[in-house]
N, C-alpha and C. Protein backbone atom coordinates (compact mmCIF):
# COMPACT_ATOMS: atom_id res chain seq x y z
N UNK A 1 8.62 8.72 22.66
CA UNK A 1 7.99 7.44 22.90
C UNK A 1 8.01 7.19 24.40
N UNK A 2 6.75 7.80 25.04
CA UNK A 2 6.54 7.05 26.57
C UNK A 2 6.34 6.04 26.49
N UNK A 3 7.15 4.74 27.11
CA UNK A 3 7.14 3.68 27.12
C UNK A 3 7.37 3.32 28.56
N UNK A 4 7.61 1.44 28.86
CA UNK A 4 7.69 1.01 29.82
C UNK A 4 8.24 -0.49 29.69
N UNK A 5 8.94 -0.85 30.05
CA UNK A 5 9.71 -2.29 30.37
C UNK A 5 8.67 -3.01 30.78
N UNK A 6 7.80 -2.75 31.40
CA UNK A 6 6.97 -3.82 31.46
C UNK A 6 5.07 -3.30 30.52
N UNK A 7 5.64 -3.19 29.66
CA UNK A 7 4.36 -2.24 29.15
C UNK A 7 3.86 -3.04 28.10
N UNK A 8 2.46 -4.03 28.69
CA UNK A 8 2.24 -4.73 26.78
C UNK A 8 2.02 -4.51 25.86
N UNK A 9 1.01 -3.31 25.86
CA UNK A 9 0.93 -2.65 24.84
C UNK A 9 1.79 -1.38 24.35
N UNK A 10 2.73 -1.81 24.40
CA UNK A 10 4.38 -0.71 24.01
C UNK A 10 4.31 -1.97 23.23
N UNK A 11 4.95 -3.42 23.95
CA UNK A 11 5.60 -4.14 22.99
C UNK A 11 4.22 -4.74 21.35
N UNK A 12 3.17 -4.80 21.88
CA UNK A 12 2.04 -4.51 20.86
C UNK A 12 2.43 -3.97 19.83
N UNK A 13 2.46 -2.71 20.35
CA UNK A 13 3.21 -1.38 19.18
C UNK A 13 4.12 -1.47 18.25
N UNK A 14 5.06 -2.20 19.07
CA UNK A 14 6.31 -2.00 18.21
C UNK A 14 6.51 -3.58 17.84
N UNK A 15 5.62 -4.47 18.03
CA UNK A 15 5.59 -5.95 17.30
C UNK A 15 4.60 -5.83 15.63
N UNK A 16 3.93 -5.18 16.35
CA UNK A 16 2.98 -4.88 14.90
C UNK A 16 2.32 -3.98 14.44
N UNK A 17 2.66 -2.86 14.61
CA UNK A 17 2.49 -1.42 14.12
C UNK A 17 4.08 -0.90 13.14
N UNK A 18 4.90 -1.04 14.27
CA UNK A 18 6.03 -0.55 13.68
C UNK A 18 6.91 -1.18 12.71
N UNK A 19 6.81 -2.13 12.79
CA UNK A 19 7.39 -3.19 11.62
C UNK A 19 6.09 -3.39 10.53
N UNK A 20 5.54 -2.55 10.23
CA UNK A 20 5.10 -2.33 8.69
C UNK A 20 5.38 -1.55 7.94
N UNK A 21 5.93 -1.58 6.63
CA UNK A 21 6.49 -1.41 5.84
C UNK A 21 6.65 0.10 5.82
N UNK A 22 5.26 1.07 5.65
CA UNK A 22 5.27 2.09 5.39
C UNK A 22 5.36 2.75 6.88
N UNK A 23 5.63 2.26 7.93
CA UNK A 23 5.70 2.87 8.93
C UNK A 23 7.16 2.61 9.55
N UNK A 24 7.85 1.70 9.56
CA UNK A 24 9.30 1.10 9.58
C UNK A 24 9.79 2.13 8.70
N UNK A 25 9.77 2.51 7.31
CA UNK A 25 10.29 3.66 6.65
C UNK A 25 10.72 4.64 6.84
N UNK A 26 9.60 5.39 7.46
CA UNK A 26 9.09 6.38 8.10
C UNK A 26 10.19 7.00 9.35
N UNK A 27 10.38 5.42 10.08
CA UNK A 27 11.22 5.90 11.62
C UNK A 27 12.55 5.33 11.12
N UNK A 28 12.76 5.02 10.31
CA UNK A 28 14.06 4.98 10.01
C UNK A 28 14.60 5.90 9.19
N UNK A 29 13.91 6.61 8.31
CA UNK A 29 14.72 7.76 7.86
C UNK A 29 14.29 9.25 7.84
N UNK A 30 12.74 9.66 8.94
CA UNK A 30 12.67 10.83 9.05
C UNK A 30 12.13 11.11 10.28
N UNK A 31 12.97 10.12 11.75
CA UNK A 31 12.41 10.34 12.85
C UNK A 31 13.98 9.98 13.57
N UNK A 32 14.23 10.50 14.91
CA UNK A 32 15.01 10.38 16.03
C UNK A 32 14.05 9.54 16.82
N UNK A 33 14.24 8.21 17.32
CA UNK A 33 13.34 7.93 18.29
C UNK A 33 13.61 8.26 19.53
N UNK A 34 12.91 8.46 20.75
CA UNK A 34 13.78 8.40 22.31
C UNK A 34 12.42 8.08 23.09
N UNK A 35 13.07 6.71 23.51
CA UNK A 35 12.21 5.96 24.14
C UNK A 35 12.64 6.44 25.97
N UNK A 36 11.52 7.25 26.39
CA UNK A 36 11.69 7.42 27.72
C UNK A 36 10.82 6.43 28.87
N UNK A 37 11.37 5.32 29.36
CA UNK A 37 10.90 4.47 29.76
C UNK A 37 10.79 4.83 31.39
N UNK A 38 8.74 5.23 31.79
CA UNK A 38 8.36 5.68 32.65
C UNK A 38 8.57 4.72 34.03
N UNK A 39 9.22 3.10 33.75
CA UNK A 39 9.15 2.61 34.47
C UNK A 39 11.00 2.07 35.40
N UNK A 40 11.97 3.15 34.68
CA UNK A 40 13.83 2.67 35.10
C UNK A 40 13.94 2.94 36.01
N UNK A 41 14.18 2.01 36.87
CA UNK A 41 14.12 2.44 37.99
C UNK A 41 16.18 2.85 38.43
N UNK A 42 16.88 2.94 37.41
CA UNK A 42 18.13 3.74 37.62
C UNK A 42 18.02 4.53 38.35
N UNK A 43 18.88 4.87 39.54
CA UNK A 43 18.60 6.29 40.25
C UNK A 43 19.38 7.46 39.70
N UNK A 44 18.65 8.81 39.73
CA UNK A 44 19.41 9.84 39.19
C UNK A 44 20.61 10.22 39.81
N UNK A 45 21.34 11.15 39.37
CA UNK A 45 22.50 11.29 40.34
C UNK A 45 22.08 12.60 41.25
N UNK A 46 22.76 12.64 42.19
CA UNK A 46 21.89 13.43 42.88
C UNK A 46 21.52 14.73 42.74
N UNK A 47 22.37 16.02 41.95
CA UNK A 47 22.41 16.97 41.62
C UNK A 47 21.48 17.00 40.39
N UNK A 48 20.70 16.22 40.11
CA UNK A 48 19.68 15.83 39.20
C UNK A 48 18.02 15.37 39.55
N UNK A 49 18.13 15.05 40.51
CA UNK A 49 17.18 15.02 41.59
C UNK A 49 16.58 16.23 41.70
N UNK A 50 14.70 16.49 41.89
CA UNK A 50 14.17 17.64 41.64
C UNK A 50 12.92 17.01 42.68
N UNK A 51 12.24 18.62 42.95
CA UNK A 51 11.06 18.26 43.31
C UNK A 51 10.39 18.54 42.34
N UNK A 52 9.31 17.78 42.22
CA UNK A 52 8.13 17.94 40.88
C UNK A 52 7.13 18.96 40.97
N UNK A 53 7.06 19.79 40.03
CA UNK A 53 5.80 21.08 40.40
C UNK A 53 4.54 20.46 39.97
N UNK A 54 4.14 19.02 39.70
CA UNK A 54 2.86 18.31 39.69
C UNK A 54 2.56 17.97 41.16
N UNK A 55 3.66 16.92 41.47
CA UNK A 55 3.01 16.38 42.68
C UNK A 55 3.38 16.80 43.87
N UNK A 56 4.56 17.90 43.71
CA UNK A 56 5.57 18.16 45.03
C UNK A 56 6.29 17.00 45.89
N UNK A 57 6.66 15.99 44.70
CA UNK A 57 7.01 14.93 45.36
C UNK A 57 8.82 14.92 44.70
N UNK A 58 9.84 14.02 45.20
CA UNK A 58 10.90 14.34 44.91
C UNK A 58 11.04 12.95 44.17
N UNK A 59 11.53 13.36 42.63
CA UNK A 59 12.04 12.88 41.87
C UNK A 59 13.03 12.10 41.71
N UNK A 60 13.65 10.46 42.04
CA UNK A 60 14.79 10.03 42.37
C UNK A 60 15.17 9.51 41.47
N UNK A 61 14.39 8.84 40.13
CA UNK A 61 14.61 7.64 39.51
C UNK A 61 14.83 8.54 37.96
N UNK A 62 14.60 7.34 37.20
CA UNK A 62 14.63 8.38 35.16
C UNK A 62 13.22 8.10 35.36
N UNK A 63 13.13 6.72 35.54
CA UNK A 63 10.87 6.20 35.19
C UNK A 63 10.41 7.34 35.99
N UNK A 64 10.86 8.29 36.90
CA UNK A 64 9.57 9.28 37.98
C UNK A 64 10.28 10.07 37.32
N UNK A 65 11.34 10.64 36.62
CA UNK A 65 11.46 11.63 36.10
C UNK A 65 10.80 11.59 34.68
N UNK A 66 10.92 10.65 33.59
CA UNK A 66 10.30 10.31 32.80
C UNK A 66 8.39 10.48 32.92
N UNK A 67 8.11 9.69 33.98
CA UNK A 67 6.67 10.07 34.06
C UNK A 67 6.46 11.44 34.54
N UNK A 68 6.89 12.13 35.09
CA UNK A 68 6.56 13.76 35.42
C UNK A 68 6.40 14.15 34.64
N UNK A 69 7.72 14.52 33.29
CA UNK A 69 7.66 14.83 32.13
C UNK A 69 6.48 14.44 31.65
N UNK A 70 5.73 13.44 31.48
CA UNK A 70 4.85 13.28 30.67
C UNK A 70 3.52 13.55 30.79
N UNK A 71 3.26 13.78 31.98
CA UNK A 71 2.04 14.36 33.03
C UNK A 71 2.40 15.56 32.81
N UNK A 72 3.27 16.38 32.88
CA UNK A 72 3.06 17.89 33.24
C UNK A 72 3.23 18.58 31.63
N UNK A 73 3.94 17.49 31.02
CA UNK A 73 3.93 18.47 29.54
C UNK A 73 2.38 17.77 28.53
N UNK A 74 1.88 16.66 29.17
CA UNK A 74 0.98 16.58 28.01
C UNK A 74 -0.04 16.13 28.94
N UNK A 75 -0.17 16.02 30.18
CA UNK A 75 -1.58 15.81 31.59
C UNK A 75 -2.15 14.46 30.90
N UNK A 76 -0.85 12.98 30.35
CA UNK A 76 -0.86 12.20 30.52
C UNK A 76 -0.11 11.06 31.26
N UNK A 77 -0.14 10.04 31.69
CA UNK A 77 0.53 8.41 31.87
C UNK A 77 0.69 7.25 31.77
N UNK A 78 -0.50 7.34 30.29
CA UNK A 78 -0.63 6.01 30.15
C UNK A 78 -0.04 5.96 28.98
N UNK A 79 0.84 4.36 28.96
CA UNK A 79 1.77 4.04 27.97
C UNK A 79 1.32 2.97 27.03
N UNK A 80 1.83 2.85 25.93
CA UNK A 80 2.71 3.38 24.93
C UNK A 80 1.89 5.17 24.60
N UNK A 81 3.39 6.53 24.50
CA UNK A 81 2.25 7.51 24.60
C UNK A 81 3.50 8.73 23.38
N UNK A 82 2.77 8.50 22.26
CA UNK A 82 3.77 9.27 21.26
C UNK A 82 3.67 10.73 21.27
N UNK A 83 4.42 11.53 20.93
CA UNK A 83 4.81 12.86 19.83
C UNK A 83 5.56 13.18 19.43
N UNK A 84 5.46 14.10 18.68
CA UNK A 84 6.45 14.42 17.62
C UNK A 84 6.66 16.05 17.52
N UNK A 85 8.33 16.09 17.71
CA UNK A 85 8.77 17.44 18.31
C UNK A 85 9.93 17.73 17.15
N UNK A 86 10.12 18.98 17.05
CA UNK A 86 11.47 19.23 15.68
C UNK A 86 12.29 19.70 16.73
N UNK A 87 13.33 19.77 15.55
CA UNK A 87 14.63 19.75 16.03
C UNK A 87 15.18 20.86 17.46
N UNK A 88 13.76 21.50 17.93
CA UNK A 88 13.77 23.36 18.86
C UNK A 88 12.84 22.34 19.88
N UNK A 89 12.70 20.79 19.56
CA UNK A 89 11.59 20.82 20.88
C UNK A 89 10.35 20.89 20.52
N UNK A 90 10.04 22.08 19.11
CA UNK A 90 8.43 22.20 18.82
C UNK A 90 7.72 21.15 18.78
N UNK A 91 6.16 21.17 19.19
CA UNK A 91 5.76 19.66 19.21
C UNK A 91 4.85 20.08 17.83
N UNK A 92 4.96 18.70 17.05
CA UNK A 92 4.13 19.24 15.82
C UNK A 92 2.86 18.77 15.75
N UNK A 93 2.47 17.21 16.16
CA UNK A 93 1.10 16.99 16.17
C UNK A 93 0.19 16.89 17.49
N UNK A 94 -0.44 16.34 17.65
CA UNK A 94 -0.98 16.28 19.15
C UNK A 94 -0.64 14.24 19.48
N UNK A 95 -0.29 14.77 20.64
CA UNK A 95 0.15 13.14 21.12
C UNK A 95 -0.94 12.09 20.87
N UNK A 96 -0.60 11.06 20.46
CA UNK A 96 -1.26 9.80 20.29
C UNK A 96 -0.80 8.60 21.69
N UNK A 97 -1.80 7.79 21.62
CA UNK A 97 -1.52 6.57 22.71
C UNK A 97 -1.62 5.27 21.78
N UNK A 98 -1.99 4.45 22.71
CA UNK A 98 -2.17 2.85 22.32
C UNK A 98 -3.09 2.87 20.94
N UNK A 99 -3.04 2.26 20.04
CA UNK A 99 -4.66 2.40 19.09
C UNK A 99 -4.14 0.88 18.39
């Protein structure tokens, strides 16, 4: 779940998509969620700190590490931005966004 603290249509999502019945089900008993929020501005520690092979820019925060990730593994950034990966990482469907 690419998301964002200040993201309206994240909270959209999860005000009235996810709290329906057959979909609330669903992520409660056959999903791990992990909400990587493109916008934390926490700083990494430093031995965690990278340069990015997208932009060649240096990585300080989780939100710029979070958004790299999401640009370089799926050549998106716009949030709310799903997929679904098993337990090796495999990704099983093709990512979805806002709808």
């Amino acid at each position: 779940d690419f998301t964002g603290y200040a993201c309206a249509n994240c909270r959209k999502m999860e005000e009235n998509v996810w709290p329906k019945p057959e979909v609330l089900e669903r992520l409660k008993n056959d999903f791990v969620i992990a909400s990587l929020y493109v916008d934390d501005k926490k700083e990494l520690p430093k031995d965690k700190q990278y340069k990015s092979t997208y932009d060649d820019e240096i990585k300080v925060t989780v939100g710029e590490k979070n958004t790299d990730l999401q640009i370089t593994k799926f050549n998106s950034n716009a949030q709310p931005y799903y997929f679904i990966v098993d337990a090796e990482g495999k990704q099983l469907i093709n990512p979805v966004g806002y709808t």
